[in-house]
Protein backbone atom coordinates (compact mmCIF):
# COMPACT_ATOMS: atom_id res chain seq x y z
CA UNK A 1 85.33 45.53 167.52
CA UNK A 2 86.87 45.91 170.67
CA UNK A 3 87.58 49.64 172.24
CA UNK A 4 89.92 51.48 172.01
CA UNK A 5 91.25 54.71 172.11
CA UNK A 6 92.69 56.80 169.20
CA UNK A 7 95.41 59.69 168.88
CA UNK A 8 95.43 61.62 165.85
CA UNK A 9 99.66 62.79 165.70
CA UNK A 10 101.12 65.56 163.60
CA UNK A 11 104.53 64.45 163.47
CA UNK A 12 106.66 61.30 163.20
CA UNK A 13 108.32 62.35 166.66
CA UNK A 14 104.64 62.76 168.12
CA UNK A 15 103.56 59.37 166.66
CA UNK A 16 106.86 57.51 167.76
CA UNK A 17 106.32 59.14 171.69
CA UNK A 18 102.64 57.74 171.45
CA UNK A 19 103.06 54.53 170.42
CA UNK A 20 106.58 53.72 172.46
CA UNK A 21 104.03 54.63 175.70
CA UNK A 22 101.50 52.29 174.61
CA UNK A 23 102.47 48.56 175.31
CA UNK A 24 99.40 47.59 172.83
CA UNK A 25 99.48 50.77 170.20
CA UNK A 26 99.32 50.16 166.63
CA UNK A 27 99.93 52.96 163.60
CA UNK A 28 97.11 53.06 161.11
CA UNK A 29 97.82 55.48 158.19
CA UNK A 30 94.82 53.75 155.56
CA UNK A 31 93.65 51.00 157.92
CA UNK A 32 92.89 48.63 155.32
CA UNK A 33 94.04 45.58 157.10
CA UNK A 34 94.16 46.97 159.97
CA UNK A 35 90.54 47.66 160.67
CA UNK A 36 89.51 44.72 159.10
CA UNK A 37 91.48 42.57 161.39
CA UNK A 38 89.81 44.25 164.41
CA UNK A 39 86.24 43.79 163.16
CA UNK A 40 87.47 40.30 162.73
CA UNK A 41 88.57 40.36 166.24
CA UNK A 42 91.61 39.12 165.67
CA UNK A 43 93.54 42.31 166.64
CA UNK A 44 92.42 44.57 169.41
CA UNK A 45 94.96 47.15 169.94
CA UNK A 46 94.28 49.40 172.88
CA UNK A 47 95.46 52.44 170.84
CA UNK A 48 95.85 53.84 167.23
CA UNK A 49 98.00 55.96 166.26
CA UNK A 50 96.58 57.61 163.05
CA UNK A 51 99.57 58.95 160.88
CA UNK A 52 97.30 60.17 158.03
CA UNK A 53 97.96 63.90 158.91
CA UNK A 54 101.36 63.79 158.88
CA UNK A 55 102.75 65.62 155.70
CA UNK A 56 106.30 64.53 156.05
CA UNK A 57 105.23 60.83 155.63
CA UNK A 58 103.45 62.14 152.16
CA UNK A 59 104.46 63.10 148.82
CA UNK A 60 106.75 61.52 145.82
CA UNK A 61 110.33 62.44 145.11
CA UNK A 62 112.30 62.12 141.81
CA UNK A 63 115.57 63.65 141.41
CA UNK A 64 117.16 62.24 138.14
CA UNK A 65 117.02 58.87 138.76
CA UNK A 66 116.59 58.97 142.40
CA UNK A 67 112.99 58.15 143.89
CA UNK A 68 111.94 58.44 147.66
CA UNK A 69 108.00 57.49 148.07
CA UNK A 70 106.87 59.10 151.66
CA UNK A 71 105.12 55.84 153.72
CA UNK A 72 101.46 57.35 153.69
CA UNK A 73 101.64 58.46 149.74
CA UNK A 74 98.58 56.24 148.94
CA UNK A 75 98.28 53.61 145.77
CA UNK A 76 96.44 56.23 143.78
CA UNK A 77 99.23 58.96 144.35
CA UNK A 78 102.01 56.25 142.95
CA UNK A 79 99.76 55.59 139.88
CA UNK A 80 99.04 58.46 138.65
CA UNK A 81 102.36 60.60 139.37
CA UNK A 82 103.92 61.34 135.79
CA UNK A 83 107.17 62.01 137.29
CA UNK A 84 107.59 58.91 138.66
CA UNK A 85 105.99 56.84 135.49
CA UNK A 86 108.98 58.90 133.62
CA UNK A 87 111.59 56.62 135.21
CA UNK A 88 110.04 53.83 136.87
CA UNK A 89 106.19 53.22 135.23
CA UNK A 90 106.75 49.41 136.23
CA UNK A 91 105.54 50.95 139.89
CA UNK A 92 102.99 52.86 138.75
CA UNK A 93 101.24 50.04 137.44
CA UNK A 94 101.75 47.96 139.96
CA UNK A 95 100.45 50.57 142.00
CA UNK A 96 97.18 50.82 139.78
CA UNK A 97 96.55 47.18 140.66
CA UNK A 98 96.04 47.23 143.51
CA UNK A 99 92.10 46.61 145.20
CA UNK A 100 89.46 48.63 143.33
CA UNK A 101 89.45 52.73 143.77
CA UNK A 102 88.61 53.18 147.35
CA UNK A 103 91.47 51.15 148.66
CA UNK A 104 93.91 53.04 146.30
CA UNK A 105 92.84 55.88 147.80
CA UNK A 106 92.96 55.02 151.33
CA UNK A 107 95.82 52.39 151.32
CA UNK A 108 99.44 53.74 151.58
CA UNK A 109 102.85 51.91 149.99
CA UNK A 110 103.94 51.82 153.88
CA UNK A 111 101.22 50.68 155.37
CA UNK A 112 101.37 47.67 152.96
CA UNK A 113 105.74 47.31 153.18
CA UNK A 114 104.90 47.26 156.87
CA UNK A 115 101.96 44.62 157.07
CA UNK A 116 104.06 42.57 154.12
CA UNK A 117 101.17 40.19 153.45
CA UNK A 118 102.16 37.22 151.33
CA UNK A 119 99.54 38.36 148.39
CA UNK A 120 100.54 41.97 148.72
CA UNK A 121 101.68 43.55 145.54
CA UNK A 122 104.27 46.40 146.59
CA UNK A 123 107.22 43.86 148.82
CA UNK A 124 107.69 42.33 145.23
CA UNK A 125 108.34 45.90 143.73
CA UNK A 126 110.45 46.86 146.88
CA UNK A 127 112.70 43.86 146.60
CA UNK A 128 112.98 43.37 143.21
CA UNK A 129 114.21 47.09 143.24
CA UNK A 130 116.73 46.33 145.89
CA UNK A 131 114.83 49.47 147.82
CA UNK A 132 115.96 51.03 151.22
CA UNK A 133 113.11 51.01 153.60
CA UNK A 134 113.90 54.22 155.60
CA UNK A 135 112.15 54.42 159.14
CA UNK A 136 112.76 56.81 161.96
CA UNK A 137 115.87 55.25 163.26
CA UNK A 138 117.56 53.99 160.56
CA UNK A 139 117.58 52.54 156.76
CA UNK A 140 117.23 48.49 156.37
CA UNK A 141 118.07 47.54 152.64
CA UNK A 142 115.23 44.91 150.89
CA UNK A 143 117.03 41.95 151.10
CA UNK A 144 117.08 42.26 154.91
CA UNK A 145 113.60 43.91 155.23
CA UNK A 146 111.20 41.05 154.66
CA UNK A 147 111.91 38.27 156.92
CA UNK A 148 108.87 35.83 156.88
CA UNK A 149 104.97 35.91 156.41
CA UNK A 150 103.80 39.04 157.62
CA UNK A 151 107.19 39.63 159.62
CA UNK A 152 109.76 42.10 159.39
CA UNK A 153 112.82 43.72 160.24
CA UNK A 154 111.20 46.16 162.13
CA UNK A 155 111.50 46.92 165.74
CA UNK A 156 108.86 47.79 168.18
CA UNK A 157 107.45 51.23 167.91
CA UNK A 158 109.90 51.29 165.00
CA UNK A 159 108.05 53.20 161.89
CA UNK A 160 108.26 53.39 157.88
CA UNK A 161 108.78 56.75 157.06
CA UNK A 162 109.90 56.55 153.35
CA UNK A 163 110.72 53.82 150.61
CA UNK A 164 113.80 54.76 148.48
CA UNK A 165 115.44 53.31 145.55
CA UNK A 166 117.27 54.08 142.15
CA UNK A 167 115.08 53.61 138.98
CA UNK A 168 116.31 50.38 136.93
CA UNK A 169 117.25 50.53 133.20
CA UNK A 170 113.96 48.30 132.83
CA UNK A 171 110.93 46.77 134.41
CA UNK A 172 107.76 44.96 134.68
CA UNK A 173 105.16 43.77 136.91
CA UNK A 174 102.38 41.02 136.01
CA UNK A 175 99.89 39.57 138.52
CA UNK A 176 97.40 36.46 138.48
CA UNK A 177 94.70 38.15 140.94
CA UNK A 178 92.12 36.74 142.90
CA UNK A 179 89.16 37.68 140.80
CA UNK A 180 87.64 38.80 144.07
CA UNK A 181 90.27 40.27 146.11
CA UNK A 182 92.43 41.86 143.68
CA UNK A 183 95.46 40.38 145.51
CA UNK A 184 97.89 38.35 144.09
CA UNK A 185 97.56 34.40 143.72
CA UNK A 186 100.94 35.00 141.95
CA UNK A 187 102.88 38.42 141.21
CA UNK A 188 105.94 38.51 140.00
CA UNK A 189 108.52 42.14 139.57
CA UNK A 190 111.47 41.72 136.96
CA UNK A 191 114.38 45.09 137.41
CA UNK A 192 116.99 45.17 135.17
CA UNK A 193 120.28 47.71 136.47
CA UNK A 194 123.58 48.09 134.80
CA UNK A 195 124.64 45.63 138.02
CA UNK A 196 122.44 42.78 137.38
CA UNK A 197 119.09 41.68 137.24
CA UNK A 198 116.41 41.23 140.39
CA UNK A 199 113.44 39.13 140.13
CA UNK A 200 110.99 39.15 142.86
CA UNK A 201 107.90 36.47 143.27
CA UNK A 202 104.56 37.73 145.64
CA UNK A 203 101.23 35.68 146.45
CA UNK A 204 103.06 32.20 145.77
CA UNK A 205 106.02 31.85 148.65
CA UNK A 206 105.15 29.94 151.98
CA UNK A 207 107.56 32.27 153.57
CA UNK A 208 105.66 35.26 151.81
CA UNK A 209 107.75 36.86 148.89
CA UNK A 210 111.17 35.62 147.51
CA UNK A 211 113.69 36.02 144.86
CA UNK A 212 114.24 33.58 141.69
CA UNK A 213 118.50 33.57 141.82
CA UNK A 214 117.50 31.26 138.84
CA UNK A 215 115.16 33.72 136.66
CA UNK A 216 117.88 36.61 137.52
CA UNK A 217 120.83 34.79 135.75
CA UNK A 218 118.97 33.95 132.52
CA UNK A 219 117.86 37.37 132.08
CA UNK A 220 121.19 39.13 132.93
CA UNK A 221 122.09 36.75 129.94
CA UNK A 222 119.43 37.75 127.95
CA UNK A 223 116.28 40.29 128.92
CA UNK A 224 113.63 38.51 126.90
CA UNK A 225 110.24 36.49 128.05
CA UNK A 226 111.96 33.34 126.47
CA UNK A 227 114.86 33.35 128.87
CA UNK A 228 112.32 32.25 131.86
CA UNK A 229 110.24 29.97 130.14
CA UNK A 230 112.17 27.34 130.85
CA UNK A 231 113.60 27.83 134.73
CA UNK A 232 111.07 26.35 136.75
CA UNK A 233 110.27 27.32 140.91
CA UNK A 234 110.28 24.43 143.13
CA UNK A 235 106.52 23.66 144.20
CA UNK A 236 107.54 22.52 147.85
CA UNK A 237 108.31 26.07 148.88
CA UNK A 238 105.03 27.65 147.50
CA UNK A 239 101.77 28.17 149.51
CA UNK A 240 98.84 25.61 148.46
CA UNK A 241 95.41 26.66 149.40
CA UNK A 242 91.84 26.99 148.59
CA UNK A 243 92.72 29.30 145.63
CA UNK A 244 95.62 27.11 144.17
CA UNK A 245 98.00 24.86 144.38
CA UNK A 246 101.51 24.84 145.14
CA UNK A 247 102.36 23.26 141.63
CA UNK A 248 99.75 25.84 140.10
CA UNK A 249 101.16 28.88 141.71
CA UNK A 250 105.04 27.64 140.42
CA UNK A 251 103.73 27.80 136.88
CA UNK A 252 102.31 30.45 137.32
CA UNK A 253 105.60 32.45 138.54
CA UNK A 254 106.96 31.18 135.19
CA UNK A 255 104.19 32.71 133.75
CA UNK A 256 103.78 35.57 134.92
CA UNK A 257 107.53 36.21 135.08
CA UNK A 258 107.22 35.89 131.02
CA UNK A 259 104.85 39.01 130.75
CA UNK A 260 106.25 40.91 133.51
CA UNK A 261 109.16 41.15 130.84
CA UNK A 262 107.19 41.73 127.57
CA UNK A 263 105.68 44.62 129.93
CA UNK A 264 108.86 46.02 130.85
């Protein structure tokens, strides 16, 4: 790893001042791509911002239906809060999916909104539950949060502070995981609101995650796993690699869209 030097903030407006006066600053809250991308050495930021002490960024909010998840609320903290499994448990278990123990408890839901791998598990959740991603200057809905593979809407120095979003009538999440990983070859989030349907696909898109228009008008017409059998995702505009192919990964959405309703 390269050096560098780090800055432990106790406030988002603390954080934002350090990082705006650091032309190569990062935020870390868990690190867990982070830090391994600098022993990799392909990162080597000449300052982190650590936001892991920050108790405004923490801590899960239900009010009837209404849920706000603070950015650096780790995995384990969204699987195992009962108020939140009350209204939305699709989230919870997505949440309890995620890596093996240690990364639950170190990775945080912004941290991985932020990063928005391709294989990541939450950007499905957040999209399929047309989420607002809340950040210290403003509120950027789902739909116009994720804008390629590993890019976002977000501006420099610009940080996640929250994730909100009302808790659908019904949902499910179902994963194919890399056995070693735990991420997702294929993920895919189903959310059913009295407006419509949202269907959300992770691990498969070349563009990193996506919506299935498709999926979303046969279950508005009927919520069951037999409504998506038969609409299919168009293998050109899925990732192939090592792990699978791109005609492997579309049956796979088709799959696992099936029991990500029978969970719901």
């Amino acid at each position: 790893m390269y050096a560098t030097s780090y800055h432990r903030a106790s406030s988002v407006g603390e954080a934002v001042n350090l990082r705006s006066s650091q032309e190569e600053g990062r935020y870390i809250s868990g690190g867990m791509t982070l830090i391994a991308t600098m022993k990799q050495r392909l990162a080597a930021p000449s300052n982190l911002i650590d936001l892991r002490h920050i108790g405004e960024l923490k801590g899960i909010s239900v009010e009837g239906r209404a849920v706000r998840i603070g950015a650096a609320t780790p995995h384990a903290d969204v699987a195992g809060s009962a108020a939140l499994r009350a209204v939305c448990p699709a989230i919870c278990n997505l949440a309890g999916m995620i890596g093996d123990p240690h990364v639950r408890h170190m990775g945080t839901i912004g941290g991985s909104v932020a990063n928005n791998d391709p294989a990541a598990d939450y950007p499905s959740a957040v999209l399929a539950l047309n989420a607002t991603v809340i950040t210290d200057r403003r509120e950027i809905a789902a739909d116009d949060f994720f804008v390629g593979m590993f890019e976002t809407a977000l501006e420099e120095a610009e940080m996640i502070t929250a994730i909100r979003f009302e808790a659908p009538e019904r949902a499910g999440y179902a994963k194919f995981a890399n056995p070693a990983s735990r991420y997702a070859l294929t993920g895919v989030f189903v959310a059913k609101f009295t407006s419509g349907v949202r269907v959300a696909v992770t691990g498969a898109g070349a563009n990193g995650v996506f919506r299935v228009p498709e999926m979303e008008a046969a279950l508005a017409a009927s919520w069951s796993p037999e409504s998506v059998a038969g609409v299919s995702v168009d293998p050109g505009m899925l990732m192939s690699d090592m792990h699978a192919t791109s005609e492997y990964r579309a049956n796979l959405v088709r799959v696992m869209a099936k029991r990500a309703v029978q969970a719901s």
